[in-house]
N, C-alpha and C. Protein backbone atom coordinates (compact mmCIF):
# COMPACT_ATOMS: atom_id res chain seq x y z
N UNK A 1 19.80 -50.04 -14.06
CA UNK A 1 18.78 -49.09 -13.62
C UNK A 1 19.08 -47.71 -14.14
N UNK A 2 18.00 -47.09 -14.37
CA UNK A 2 18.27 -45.57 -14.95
C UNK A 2 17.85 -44.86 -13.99
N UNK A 3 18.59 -43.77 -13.83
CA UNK A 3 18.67 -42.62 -12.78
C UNK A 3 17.61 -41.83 -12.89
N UNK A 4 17.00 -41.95 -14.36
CA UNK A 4 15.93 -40.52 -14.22
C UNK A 4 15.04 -40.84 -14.33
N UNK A 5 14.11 -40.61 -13.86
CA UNK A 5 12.40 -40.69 -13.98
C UNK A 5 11.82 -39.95 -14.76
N UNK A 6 11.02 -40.80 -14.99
CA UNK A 6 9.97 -40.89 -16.59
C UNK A 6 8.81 -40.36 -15.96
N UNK A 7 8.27 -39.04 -16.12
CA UNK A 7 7.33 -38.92 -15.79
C UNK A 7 6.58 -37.88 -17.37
N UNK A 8 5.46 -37.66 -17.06
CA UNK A 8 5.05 -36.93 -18.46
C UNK A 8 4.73 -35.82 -18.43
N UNK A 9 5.39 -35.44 -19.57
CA UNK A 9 5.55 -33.69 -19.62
C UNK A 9 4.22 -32.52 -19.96
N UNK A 10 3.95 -31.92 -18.83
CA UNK A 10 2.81 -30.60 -18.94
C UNK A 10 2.29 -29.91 -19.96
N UNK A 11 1.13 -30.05 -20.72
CA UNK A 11 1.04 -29.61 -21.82
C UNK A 11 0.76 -28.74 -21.98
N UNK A 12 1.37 -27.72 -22.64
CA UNK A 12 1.58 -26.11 -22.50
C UNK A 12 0.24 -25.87 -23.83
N UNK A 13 -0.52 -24.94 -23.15
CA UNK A 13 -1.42 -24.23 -23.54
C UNK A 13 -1.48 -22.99 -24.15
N UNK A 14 -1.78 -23.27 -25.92
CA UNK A 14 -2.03 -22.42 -26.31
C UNK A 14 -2.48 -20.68 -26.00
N UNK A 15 -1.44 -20.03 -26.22
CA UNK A 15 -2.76 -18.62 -25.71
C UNK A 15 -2.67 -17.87 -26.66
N UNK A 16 -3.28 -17.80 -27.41
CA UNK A 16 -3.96 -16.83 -28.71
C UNK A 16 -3.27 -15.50 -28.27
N UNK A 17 -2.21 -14.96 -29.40
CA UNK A 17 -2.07 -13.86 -29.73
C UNK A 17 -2.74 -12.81 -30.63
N UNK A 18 -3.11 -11.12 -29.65
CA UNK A 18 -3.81 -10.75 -30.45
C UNK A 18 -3.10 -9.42 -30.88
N UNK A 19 -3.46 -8.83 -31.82
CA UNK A 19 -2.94 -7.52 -32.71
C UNK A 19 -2.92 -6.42 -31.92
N UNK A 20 -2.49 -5.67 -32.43
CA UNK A 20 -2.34 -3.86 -31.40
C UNK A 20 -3.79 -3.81 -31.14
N UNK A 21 -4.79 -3.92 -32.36
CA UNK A 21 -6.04 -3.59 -32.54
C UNK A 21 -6.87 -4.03 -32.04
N UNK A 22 -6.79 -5.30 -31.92
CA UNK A 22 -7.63 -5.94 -31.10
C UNK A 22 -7.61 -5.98 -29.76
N UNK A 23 -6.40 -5.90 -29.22
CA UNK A 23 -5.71 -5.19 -27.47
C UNK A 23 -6.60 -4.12 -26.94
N UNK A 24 -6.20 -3.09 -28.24
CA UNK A 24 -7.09 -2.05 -27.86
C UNK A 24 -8.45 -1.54 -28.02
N UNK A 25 -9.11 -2.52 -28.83
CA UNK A 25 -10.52 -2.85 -28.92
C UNK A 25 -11.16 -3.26 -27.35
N UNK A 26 -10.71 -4.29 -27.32
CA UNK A 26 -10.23 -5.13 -26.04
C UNK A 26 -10.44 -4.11 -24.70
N UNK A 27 -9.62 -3.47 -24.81
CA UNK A 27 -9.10 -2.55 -23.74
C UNK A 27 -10.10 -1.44 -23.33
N UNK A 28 -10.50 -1.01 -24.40
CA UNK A 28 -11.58 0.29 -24.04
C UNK A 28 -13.00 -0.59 -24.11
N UNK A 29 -13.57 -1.65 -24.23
CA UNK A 29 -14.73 -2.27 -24.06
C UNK A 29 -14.24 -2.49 -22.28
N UNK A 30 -13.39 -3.33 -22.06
CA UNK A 30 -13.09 -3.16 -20.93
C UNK A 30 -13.13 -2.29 -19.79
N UNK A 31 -12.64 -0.81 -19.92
CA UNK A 31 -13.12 0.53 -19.55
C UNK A 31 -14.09 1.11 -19.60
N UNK A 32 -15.03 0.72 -20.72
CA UNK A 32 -16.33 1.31 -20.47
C UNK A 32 -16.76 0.16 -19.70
N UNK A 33 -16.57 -0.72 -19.10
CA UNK A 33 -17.56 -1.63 -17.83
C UNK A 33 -17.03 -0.85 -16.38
N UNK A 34 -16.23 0.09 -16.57
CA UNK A 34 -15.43 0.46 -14.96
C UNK A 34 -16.87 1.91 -14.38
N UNK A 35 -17.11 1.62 -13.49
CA UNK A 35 -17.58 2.77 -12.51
C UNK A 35 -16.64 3.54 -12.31
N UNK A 36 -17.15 4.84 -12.56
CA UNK A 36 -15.40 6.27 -12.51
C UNK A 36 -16.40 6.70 -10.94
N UNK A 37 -15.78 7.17 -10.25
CA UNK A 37 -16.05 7.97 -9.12
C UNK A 37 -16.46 9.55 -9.30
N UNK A 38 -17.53 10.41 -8.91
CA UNK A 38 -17.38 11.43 -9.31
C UNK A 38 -16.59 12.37 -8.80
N UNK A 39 -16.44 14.14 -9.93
CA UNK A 39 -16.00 14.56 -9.24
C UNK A 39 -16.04 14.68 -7.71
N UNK A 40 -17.31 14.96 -7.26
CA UNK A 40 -17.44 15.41 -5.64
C UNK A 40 -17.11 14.04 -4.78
N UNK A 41 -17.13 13.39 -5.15
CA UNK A 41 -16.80 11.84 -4.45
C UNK A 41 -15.30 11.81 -4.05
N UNK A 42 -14.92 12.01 -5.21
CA UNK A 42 -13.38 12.22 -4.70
C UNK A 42 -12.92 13.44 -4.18
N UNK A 43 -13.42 14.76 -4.39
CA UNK A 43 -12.93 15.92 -3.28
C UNK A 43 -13.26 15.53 -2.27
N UNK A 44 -14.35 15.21 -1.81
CA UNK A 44 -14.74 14.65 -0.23
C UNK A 44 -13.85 13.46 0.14
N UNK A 45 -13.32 12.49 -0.26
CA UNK A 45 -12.47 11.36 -0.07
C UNK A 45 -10.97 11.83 -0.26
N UNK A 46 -10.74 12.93 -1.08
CA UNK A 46 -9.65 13.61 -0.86
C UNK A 46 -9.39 14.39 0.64
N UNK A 47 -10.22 15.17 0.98
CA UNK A 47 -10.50 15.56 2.16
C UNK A 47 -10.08 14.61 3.44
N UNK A 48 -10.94 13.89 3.24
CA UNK A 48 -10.75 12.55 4.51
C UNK A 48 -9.57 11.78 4.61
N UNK A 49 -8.70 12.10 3.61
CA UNK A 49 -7.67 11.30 3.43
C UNK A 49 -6.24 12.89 4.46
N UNK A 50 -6.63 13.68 3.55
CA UNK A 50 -5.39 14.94 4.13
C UNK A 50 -5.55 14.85 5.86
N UNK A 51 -7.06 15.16 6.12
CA UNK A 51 -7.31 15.56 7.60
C UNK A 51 -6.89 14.13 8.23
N UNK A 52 -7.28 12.81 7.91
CA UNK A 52 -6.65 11.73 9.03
C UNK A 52 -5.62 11.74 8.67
N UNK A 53 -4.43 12.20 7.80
CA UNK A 53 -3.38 12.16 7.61
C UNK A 53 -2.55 13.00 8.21
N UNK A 54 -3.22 14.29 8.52
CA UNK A 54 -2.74 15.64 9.52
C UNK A 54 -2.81 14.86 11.12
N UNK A 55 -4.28 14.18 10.92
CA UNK A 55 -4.50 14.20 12.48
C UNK A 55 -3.77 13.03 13.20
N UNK A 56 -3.27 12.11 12.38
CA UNK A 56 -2.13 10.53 12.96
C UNK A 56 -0.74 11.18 12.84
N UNK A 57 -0.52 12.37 12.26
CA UNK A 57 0.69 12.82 12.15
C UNK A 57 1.06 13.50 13.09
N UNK A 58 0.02 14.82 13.38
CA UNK A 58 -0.13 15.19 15.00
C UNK A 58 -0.14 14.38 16.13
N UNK A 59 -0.89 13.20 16.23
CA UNK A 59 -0.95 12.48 17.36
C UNK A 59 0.46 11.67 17.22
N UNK A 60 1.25 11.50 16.20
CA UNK A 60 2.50 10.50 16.48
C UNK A 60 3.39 11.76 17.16
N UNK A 61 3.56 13.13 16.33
CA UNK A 61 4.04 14.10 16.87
C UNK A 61 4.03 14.08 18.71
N UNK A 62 2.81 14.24 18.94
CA UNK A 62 2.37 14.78 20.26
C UNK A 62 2.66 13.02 21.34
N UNK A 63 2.63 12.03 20.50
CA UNK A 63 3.48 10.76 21.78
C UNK A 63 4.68 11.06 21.84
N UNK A 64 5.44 11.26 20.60
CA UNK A 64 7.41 11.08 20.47
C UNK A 64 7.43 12.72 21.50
N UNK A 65 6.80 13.85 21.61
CA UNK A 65 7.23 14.63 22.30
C UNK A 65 6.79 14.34 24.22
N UNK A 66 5.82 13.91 24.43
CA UNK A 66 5.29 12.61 25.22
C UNK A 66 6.58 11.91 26.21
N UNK A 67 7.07 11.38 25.03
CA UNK A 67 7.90 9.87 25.31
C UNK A 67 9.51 10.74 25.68
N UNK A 68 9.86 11.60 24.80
CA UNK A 68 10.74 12.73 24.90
C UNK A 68 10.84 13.40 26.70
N UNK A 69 9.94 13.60 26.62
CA UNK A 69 9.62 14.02 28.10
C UNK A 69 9.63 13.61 29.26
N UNK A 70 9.26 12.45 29.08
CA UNK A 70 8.95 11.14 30.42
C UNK A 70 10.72 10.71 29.91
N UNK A 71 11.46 10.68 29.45
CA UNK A 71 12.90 9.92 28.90
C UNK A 71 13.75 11.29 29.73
N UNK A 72 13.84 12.31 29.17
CA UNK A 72 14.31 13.64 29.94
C UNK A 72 14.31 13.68 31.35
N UNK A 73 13.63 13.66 31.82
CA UNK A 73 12.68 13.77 33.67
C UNK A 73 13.36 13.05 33.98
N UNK A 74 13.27 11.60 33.59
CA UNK A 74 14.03 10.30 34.26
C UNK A 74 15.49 10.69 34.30
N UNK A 75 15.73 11.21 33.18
CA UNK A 75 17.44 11.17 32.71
C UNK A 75 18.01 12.68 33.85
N UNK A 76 17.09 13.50 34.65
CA UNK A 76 17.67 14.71 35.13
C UNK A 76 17.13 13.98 36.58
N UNK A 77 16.17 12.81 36.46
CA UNK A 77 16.15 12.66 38.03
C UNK A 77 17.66 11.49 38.19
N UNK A 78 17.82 10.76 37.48
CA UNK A 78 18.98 9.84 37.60
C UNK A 78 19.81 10.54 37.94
N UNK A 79 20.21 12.02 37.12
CA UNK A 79 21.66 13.00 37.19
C UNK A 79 21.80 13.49 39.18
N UNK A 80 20.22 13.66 39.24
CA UNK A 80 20.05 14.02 40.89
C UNK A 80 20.34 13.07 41.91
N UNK A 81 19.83 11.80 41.38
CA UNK A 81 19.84 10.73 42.54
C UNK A 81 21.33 10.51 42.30
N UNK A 82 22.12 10.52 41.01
CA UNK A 82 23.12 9.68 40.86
C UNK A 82 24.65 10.07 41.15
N UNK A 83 23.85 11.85 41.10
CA UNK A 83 24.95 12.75 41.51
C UNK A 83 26.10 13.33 40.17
């Protein structure tokens, strides 16, 4: 008996190599199919991005000082009860 199995091997598929030139033929036909965003599209989406980024930064700010607080209180009422 032989140990290895015979099974048949995957036939690897050609893939056409192409030139610098044709890459980049290629490449900018490609780019002209892309939708660009306009300027004002993106200042306004720039915008929306800074301010919810200020305003989740503030609100994580304003829990950890929150959580800071309620942790403190406990820790000076323990010192009272605990002596």
């Amino acid at each position: 008996m032989e140990g290895k199995k015979q099974g048949t091997k995957a036939k690897e598929k050609a893939v056409p190599r192409l030139n610098i030139g044709e890459f980049i033929g290629e490449m900018k036909a490609e780019l002209a199919k892309v939708t660009w965003t306009s300027r004002e599209e993106m200042q306004v989406y720039i915008k929306v991005v800074v301010i919810s980024t200020l305003l989740f930064g503030f609100g994580i700010y304003g829990a950890d000082l929150l959580i800071q607080g309620v942790l403190n209180g406990l820790g000076v009422l323990v010192r009272l009860i605990a002596g």
